[in-house]
Protein backbone atom coordinates (compact mmCIF):
# COMPACT_ATOMS: atom_id res chain seq x y z
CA UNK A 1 14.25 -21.26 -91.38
CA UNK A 2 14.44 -19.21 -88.30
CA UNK A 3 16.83 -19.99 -85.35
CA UNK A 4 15.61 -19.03 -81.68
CA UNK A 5 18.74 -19.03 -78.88
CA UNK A 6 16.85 -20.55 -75.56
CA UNK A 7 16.18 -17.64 -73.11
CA UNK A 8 17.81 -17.80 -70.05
CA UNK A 9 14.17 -17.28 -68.39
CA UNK A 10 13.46 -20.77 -70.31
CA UNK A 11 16.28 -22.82 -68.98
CA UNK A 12 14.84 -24.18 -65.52
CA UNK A 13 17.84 -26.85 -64.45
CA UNK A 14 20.75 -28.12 -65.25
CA UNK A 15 19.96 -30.95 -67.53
CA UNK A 16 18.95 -27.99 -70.13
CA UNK A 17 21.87 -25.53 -69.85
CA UNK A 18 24.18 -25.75 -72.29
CA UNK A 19 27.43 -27.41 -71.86
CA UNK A 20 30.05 -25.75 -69.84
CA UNK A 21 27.27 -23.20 -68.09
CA UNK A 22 26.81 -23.92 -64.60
CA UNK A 23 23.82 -22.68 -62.66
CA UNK A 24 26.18 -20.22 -60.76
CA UNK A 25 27.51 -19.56 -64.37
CA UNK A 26 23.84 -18.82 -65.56
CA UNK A 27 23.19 -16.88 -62.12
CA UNK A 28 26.07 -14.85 -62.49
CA UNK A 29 25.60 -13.84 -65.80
CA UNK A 30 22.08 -12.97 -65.14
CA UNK A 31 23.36 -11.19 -62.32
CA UNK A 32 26.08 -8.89 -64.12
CA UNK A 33 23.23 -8.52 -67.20
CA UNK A 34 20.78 -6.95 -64.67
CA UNK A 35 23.62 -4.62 -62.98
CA UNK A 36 24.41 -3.40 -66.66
CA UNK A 37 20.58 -3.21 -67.32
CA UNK A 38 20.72 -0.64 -64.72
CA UNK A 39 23.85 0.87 -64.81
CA UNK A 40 22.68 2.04 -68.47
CA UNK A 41 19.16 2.85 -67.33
CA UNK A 42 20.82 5.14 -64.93
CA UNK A 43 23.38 6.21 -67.69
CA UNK A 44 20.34 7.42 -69.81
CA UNK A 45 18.19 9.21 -67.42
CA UNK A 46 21.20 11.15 -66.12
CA UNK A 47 21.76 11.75 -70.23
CA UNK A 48 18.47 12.67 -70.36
CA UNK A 49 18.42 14.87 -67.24
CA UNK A 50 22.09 15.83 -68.55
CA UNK A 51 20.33 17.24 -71.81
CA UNK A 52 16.95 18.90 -70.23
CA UNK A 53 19.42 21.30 -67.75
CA UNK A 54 21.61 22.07 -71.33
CA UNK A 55 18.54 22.92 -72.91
CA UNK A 56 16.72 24.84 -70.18
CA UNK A 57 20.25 27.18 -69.77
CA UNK A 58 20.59 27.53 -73.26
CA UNK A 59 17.07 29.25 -73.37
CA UNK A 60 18.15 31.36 -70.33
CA UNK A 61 21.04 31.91 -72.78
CA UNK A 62 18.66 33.20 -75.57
CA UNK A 63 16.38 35.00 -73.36
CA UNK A 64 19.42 36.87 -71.73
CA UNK A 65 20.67 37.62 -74.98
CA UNK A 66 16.75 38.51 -76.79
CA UNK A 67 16.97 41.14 -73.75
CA UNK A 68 20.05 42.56 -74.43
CA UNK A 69 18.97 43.17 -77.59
CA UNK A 70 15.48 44.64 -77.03
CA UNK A 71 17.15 47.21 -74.36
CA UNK A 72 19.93 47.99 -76.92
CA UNK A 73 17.09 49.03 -79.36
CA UNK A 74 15.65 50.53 -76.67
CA UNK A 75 18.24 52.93 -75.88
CA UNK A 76 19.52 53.31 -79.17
CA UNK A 77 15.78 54.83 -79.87
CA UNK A 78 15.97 56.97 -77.29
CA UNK A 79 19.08 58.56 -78.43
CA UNK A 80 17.78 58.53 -81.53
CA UNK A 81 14.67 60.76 -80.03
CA UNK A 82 16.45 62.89 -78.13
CA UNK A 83 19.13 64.08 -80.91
CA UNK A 84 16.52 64.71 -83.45
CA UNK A 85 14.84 66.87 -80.47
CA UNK A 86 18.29 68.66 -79.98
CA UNK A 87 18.37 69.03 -83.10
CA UNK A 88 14.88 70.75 -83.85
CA UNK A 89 15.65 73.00 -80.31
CA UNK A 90 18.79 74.35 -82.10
CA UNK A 91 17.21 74.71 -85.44
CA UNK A 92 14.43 76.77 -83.91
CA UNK A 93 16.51 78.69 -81.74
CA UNK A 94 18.94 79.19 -84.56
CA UNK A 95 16.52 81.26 -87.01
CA UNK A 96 15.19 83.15 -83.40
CA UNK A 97 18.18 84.43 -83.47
CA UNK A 98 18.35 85.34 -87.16
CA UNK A 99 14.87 86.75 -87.28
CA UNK A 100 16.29 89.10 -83.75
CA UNK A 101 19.21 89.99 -85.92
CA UNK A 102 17.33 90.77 -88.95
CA UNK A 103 14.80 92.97 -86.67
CA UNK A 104 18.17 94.39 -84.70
CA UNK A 105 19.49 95.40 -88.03
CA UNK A 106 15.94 97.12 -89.05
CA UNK A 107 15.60 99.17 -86.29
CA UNK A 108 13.77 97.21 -83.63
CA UNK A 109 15.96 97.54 -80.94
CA UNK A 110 13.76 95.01 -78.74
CA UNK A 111 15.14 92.27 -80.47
CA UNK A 112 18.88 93.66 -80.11
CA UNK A 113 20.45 91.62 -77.61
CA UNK A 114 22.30 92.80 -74.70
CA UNK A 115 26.16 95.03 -75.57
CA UNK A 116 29.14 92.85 -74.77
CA UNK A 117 30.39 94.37 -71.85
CA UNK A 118 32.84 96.60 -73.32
CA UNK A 119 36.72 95.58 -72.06
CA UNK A 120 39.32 98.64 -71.12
C-alpha cells in the first residue's frame, strides 16, 4: 500500500489544506521553499564554478611544474654535452703533448716547446 502526501501544487483552497495551515501559511512556506530552491541552485553553480577554476589552476600547476622539469633535463643534458666535450678536448690535447714530448726527447726539436724563461 503506497501513501502519497498531497502536493502543495494540488491544494487549491482552504477547505483542502490541512488543519492548522493557512493560505499565508501555505504561501509562505512555498515562498521560503523557492528562496532555498535557489539559494542552493546558486550554492552549486558557484561549487561548480568553485571546482572548474581549482581544476583549471591545478593544470597550470602541472604544466608549470612538467616545464620545470623538461628545462631541468634540458640543461642537465647540456652539461652533460659539454663536460664529455671538455673532456675529449683535454684528452686529445693531453697525448699532443705526450707525443711533442716523446718527439722533444727523440730529437725533433720542432715539437720542443718554448724554454721557461730562465729566472736570475
Amino acid at each position: 500500500m503506497a501513501l502519497s502526501a498531497p502536493s502543495l501544487a494540488q491544494q487549491t483552497d482552504a477547505s483542502q489544506l490541512p488543519e492548522g495551515n493557512s493560505p499565508e501559511e501555505v504561501a509562505q512556506r512555498k515562498t521560503a521553499n523557492e528562496q532555498q530552491a535557489e539559494f542552493a541552485s546558486s550554492q552549486l553553480q558557484n561549487n561548480a564554478n568553485s571546482q572548474a577554476e581549482y581544476d583549471r589552476r591545478l593544470k597550470e600547476v602541472e604544466e608549470a611544474k612538467d616545464k620545470i622539469a623538461a628545462d631541468q633535463a634540458a640543461a642537465q643534458a647540456a652539461y652533460e654535452a659539454e663536460k664529455a666535450k671538455r673532456e675529449q678536448d683535454y684528452q686529445a690535447a693531453m697525448a699532443k703533448w705526450r707525443d711533442d714530448v716523446e718527439a722533444c726527447k727523440a730529437g725533433d726539436l720542432a715539437k720542443c716547446g718554448a724554454s721557461p724563461a730562465v729566472q736570475p
